[in-house]
Protein backbone atom coordinates (compact mmCIF):
# COMPACT_ATOMS: atom_id res chain seq x y z
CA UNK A 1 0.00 0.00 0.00
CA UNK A 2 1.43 3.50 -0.97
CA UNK A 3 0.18 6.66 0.18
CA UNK A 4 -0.54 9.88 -1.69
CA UNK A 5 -1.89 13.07 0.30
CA UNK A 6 -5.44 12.36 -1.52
CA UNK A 7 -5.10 8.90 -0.26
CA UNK A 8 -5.13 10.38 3.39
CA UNK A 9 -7.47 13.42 2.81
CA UNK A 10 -10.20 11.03 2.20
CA UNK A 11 -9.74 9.66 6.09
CA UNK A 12 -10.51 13.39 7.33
CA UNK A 13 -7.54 13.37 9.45
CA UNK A 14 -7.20 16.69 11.62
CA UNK A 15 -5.87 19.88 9.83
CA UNK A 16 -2.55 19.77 11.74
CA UNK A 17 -1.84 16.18 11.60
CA UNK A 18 -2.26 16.74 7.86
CA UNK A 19 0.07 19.13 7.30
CA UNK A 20 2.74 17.64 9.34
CA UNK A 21 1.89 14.60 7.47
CA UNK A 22 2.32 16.42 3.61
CA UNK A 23 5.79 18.17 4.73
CA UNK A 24 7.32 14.84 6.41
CA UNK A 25 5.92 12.12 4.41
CA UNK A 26 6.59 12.11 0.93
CA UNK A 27 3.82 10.57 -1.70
CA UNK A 28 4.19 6.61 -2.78
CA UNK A 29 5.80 6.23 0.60
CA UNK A 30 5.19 2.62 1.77
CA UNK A 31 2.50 1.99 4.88
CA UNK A 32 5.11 0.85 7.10
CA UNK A 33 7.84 3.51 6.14
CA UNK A 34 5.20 5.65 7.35
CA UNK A 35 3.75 4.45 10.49
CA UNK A 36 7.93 4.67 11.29
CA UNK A 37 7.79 7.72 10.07
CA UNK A 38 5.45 8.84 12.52
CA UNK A 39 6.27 6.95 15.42
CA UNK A 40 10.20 8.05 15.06
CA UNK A 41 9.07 11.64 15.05
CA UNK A 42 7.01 11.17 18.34
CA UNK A 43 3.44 11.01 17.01
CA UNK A 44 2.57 8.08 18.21
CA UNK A 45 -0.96 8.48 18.30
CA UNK A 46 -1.06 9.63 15.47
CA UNK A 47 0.85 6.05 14.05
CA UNK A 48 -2.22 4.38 15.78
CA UNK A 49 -4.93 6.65 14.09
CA UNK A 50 -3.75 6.01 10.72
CA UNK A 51 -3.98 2.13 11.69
CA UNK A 52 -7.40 2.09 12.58
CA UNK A 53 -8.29 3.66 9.55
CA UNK A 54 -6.05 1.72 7.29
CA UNK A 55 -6.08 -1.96 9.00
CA UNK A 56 -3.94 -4.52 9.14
CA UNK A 57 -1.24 -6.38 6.70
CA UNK A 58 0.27 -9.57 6.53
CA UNK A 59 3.95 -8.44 7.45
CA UNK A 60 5.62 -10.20 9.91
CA UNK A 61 8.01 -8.14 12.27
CA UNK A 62 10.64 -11.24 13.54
CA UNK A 63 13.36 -10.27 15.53
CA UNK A 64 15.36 -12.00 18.97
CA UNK A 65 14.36 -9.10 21.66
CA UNK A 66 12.79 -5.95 21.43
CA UNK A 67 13.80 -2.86 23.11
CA UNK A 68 12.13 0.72 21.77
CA UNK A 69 10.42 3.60 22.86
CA UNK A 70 6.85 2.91 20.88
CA UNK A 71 5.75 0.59 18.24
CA UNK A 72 3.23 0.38 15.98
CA UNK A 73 3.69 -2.13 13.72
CA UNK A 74 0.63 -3.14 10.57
CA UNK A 75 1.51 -6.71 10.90
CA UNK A 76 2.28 -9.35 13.35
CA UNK A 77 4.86 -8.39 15.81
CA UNK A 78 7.07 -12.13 17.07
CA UNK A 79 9.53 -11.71 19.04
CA UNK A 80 12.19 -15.20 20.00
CA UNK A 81 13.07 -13.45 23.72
CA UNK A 82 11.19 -10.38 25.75
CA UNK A 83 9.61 -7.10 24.58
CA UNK A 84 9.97 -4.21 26.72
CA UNK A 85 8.71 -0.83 25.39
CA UNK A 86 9.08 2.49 26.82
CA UNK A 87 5.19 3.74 25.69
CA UNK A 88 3.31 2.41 23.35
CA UNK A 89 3.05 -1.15 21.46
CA UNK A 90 0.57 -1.58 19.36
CA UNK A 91 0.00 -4.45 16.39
CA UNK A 92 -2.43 -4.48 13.17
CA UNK A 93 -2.74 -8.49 13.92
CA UNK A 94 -1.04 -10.42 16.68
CA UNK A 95 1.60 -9.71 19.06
CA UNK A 96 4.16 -12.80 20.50
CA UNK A 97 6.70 -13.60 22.82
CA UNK A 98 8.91 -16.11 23.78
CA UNK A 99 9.42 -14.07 26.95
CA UNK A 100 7.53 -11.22 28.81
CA UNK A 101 5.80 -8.46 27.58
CA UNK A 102 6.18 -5.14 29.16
CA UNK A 103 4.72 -1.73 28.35
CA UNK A 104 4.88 1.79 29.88
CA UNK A 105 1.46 3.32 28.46
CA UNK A 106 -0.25 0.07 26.57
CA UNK A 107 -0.41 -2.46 24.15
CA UNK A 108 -2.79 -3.30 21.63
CA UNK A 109 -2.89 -5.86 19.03
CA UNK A 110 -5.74 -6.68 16.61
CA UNK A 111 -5.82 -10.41 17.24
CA UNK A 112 -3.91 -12.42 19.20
CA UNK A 113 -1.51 -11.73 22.25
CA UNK A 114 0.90 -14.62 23.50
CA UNK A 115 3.53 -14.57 25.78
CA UNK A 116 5.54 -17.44 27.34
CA UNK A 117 6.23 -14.77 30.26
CA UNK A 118 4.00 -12.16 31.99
CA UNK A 119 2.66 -9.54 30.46
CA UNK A 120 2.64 -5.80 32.25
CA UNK A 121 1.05 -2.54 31.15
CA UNK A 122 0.99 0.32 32.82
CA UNK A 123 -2.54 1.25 31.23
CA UNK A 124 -4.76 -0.10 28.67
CA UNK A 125 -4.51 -4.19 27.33
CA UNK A 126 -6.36 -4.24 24.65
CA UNK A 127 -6.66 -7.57 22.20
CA UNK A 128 -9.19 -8.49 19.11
CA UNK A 129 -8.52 -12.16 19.67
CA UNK A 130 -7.10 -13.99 23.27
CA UNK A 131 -4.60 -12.68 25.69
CA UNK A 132 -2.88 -15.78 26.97
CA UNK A 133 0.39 -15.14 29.16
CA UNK A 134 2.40 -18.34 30.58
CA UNK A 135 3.10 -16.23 34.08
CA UNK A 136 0.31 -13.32 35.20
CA UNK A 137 -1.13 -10.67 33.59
CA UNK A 138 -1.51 -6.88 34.94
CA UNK A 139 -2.80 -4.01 33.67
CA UNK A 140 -3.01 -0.53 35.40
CA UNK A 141 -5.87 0.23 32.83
CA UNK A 142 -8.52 -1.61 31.05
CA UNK A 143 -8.24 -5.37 30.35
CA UNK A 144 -10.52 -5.67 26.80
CA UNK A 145 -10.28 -8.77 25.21
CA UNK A 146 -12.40 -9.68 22.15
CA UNK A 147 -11.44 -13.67 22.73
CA UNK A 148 -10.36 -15.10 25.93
CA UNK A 149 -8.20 -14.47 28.68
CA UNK A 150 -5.34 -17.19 30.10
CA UNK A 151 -2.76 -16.68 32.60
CA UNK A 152 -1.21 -19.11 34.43
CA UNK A 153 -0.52 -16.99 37.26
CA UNK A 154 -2.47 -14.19 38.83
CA UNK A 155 -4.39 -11.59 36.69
CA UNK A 156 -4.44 -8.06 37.70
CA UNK A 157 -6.80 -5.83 36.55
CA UNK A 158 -7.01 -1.68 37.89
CA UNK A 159 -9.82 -0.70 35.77
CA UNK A 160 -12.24 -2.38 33.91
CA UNK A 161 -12.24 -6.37 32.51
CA UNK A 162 -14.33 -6.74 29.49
CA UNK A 163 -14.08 -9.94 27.77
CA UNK A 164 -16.08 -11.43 25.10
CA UNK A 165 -14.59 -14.79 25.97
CA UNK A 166 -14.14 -16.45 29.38
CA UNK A 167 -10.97 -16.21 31.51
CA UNK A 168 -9.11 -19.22 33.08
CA UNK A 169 -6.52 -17.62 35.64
CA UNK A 170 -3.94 -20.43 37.67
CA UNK A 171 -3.89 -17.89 40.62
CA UNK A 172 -5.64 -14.84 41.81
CA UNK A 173 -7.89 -13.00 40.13
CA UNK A 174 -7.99 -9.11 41.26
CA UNK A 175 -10.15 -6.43 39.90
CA UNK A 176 -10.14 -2.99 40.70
CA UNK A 177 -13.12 -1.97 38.25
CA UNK A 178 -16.51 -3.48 37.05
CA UNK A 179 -15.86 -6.90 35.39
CA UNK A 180 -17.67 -8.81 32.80
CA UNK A 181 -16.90 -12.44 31.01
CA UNK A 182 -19.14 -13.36 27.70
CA UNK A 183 -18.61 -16.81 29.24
CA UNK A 184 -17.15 -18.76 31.60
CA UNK A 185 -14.61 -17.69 34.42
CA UNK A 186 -12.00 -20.03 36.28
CA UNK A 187 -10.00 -19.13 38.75
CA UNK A 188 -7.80 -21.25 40.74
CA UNK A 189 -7.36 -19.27 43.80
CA UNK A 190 -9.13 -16.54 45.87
CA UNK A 191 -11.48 -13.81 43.00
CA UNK A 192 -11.39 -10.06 44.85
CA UNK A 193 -13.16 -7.26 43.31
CA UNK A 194 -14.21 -3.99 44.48
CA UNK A 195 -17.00 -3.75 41.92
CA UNK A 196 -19.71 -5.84 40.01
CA UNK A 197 -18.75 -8.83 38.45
CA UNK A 198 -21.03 -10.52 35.65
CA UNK A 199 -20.07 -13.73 33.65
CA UNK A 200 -22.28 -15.13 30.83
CA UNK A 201 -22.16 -18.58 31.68
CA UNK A 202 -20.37 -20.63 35.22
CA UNK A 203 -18.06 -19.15 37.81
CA UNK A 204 -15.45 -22.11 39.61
CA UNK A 205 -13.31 -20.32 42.38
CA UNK A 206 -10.84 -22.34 44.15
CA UNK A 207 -10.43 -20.16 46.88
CA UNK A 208 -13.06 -17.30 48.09
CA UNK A 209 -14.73 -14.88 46.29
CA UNK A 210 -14.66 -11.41 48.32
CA UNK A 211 -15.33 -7.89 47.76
CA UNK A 212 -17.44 -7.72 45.01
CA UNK A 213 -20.35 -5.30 44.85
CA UNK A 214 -22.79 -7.36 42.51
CA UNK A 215 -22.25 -11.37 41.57
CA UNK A 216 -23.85 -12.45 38.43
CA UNK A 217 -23.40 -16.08 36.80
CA UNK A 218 -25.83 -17.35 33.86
CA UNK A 219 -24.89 -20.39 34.83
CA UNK A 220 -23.85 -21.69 37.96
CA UNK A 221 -21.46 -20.32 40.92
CA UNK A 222 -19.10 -22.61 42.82
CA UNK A 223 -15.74 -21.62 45.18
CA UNK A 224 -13.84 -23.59 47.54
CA UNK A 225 -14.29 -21.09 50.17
CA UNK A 226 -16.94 -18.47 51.11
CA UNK A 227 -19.08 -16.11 48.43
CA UNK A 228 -18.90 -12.66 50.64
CA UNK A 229 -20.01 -9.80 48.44
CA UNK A 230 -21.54 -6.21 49.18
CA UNK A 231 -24.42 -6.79 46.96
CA UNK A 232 -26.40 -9.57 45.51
CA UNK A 233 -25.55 -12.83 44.55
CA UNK A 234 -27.42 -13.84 41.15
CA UNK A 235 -26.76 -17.59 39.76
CA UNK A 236 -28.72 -18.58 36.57
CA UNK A 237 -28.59 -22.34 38.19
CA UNK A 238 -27.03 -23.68 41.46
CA UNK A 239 -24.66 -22.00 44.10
CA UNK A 240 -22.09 -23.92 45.62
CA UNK A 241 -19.18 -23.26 48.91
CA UNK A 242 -17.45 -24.29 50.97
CA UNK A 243 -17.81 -21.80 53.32
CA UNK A 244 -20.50 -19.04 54.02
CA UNK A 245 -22.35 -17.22 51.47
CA UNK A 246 -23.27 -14.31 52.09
CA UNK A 247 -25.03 -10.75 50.39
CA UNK A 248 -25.32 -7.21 51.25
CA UNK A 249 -27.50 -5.80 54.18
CA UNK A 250 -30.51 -5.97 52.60
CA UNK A 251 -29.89 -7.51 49.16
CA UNK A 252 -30.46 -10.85 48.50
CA UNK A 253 -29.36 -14.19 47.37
CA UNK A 254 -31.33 -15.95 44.23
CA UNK A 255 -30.36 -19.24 42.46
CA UNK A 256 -32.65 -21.18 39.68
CA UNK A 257 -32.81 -17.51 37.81
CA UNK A 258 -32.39 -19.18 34.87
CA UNK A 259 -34.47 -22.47 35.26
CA UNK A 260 -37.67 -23.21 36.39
CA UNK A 261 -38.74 -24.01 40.10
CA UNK A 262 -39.75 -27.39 39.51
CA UNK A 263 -36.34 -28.50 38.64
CA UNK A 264 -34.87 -26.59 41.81
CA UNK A 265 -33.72 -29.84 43.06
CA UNK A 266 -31.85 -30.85 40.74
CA UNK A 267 -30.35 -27.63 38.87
CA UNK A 268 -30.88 -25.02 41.23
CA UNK A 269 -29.32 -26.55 44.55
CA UNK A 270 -27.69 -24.43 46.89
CA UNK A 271 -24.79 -25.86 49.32
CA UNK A 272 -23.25 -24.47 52.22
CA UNK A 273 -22.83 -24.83 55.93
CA UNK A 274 -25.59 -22.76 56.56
CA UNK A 275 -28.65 -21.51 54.94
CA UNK A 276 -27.68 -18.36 53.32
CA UNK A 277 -29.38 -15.43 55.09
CA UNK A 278 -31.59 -13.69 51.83
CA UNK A 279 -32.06 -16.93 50.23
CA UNK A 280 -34.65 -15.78 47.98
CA UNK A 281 -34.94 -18.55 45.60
CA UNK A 282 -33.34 -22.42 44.70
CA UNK A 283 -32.97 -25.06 47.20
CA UNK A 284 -30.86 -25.27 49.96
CA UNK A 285 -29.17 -28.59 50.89
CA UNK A 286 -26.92 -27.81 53.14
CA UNK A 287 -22.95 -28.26 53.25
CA UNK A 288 -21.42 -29.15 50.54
CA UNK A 289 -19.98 -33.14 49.78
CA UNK A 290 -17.57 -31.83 47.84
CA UNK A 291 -16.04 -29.27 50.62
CA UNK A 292 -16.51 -32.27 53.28
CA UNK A 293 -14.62 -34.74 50.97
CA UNK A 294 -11.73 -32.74 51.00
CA UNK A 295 -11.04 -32.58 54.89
C-alpha cells in the first residue's frame, strides 16, 4: 500500500496532523515507512490513528528481543526473547513472545496476544482475539479482550475487565473496576473485586470470592471457600461453597434464575454450611460433599 496526500485526505484526518503529514511524508511512501515515520518523530498516536483507519497487513516483524520507545507495527509483531517498550506497542494483527511483555502506556494488538512470560502494562490491554500469558497478567488500565483471557498466574486488573470470551486464571484474580466475562470464568485461587462482576455462563473459584459489589453467573457459581459480596448474589442455576455465602444488608441471594422451580432440586441446589441469610430462591441442601470430601 502506498500513500498519496489524496489517499489520506479522504480519512478526514485533523488539519494539523495533515500538514505535518504532507511536509514529512513524501507521496508513494510505503504503509510501514510511514507508520515509522510517525512513530520516530514522536506522534505516536497519530501512528495508531492512521492504523485504525487503514487496517492490518500480513507483514511479519521477527526479531530476537525488542527494546524501543513505541511501536506500531501493521503486521504481526514475534519476538524469539522479551519485549519491553518504553510507551506504546501496538500491532495491526497479533503480538508474541517467547518471553515477557512489558509496556509503559499500553499495548494493543488486533488479534492475538501470547507470551511465554508475563505480560505488564501500565494502562490499557487491549486484544481483538485472546490474551494468553504463561506467568500473570496486569494491567493498570482496562483489560478488553475480544477472545479469551489465560494466565497461568495471577491476573491483575485496575480498571475495567471486558471480555467477550471467558478467563481461566492459575492464581488470583484481582479487579479494581466493574468486570464482565461473555462466558465462563475459572480461577484457581481466591477472586477479589471492588465492583460488580457478571459472567455469561459458570463461575469455579478455588479459593473465596470477596469484595465484590454485585455477583452475576448465567450459569452456575461454585468456590472452595466463602461467596462474601456487598451486593447480591445472582446464579442462573445452582450456588455452591465451601464456606458461608453471604449478600449485602438488605440484598439478596437468588439461584434457579435461569431455570424453572420445579427442577430446583436438581439444577438449582444451593450448598453451604448454613442456609444463606436472603435466600430468595433455589434449594438449599446444606454443606457441601464436595467441601466435606476434602477434609
Amino acid at each position: 500500500m502506498e500513500f498519496t496526500k489524496k489517499f489520506l485526505r479522504a480519512k478526514n484526518p485533523c488539519a494539523e496532523g495533515f500538514r505535518w503529514f504532507s511536509r514529512h511524508v513524501e507521496d508513494g511512501s510505503g504503509y510501514q515507512e510511514a507508520l515509522d515515520t510517525l512513530v520516530n518523530a514522536g506522534r505516536v498516536g497519530d501512528a495508531c490513528w492512521l492504523l485504525s483507519q487503514f487496517g492490518p497487513t500480513t507483514a511479519v516483524l521477527l526479531v530476537d528481543r525488542l527494546e524501543a520507545d513505541a511501536i506500531v507495527f501493521a503486521g504481526t509483531v514475534e519476538v524469539r526473547g522479551s519485549i519491553d517498550v518504553s510507551t506504546v506497542i501496538q500491532a495491526g494483527r497479533s503480538i508474541r513472545a517467547g518471553g515477557g511483555l512489558r509496556a509503559g502506556l499500553s499495548i494493543a494488538a488486533g488479534e492475538d496476544i501470547r507470551v511465554a512470560g508475563g505480560v505488564v502494562s501500565q494502562g490499557l490491554l487491549q486484544a481483538g482475539g485472546d490474551v494468553r500469558a504463561a506467568w500473570g497478567v496486569e494491567a493498570e488500565g482496562d483489560i478488553i479482550c475480544g477472545g479469551d483471557l489465560r494466565a497461568g498466574w495471577d491476573a491483575v486488573c485496575h480498571g475495567k475487565l471486558a471480555l467477550k470470551g471467558g478467563a481461566v486464571v492459575g492464581q488470583d484474580l484481582i479487579g479494581h473496576g466493574p468486570m464482565e466475562c461473555g462466558k465462563g470464568l475459572r480461577v484457581g485461587g481466591h477472586l477479589t473485586g471492588t465492583q460488580s462482576l457478571r459472567v455469561g455462563q459458570g463461575i469455579l473459584v478455588g479459593g473465596a470470592i470477596a469484595g465484590v459489589q454485585h455477583l452475576e453467573a448465567g450459569w452456575g457459581i461454585k468456590a472452595g471457600e466463602g461467596i462474601r459480596v456487598r451486593g447480591s448474589i445472582r446464579a442462573g442455576e445452582g450456588l455452591c461453597a465451601g464456606g458461608e455465602i453471604r449478600a449485602g444488608q438488605g440484598y439478596g441471594v437468588f439461584a434457579g434464575l435461569n431455570v424453572q422451580q420445579e427442577t430446583w432440586e436438581s439444577s438449582a441446589q444451593v450448598w453451604s454450611p448454613e442456609r444463606p441469610e436472603g435466600l430468595r430462591s433455589g434449594l438449599w441442601l446444606g454443606p457441601s460433599p464436595l467441601a466435606a470430601a476434602q477434609r
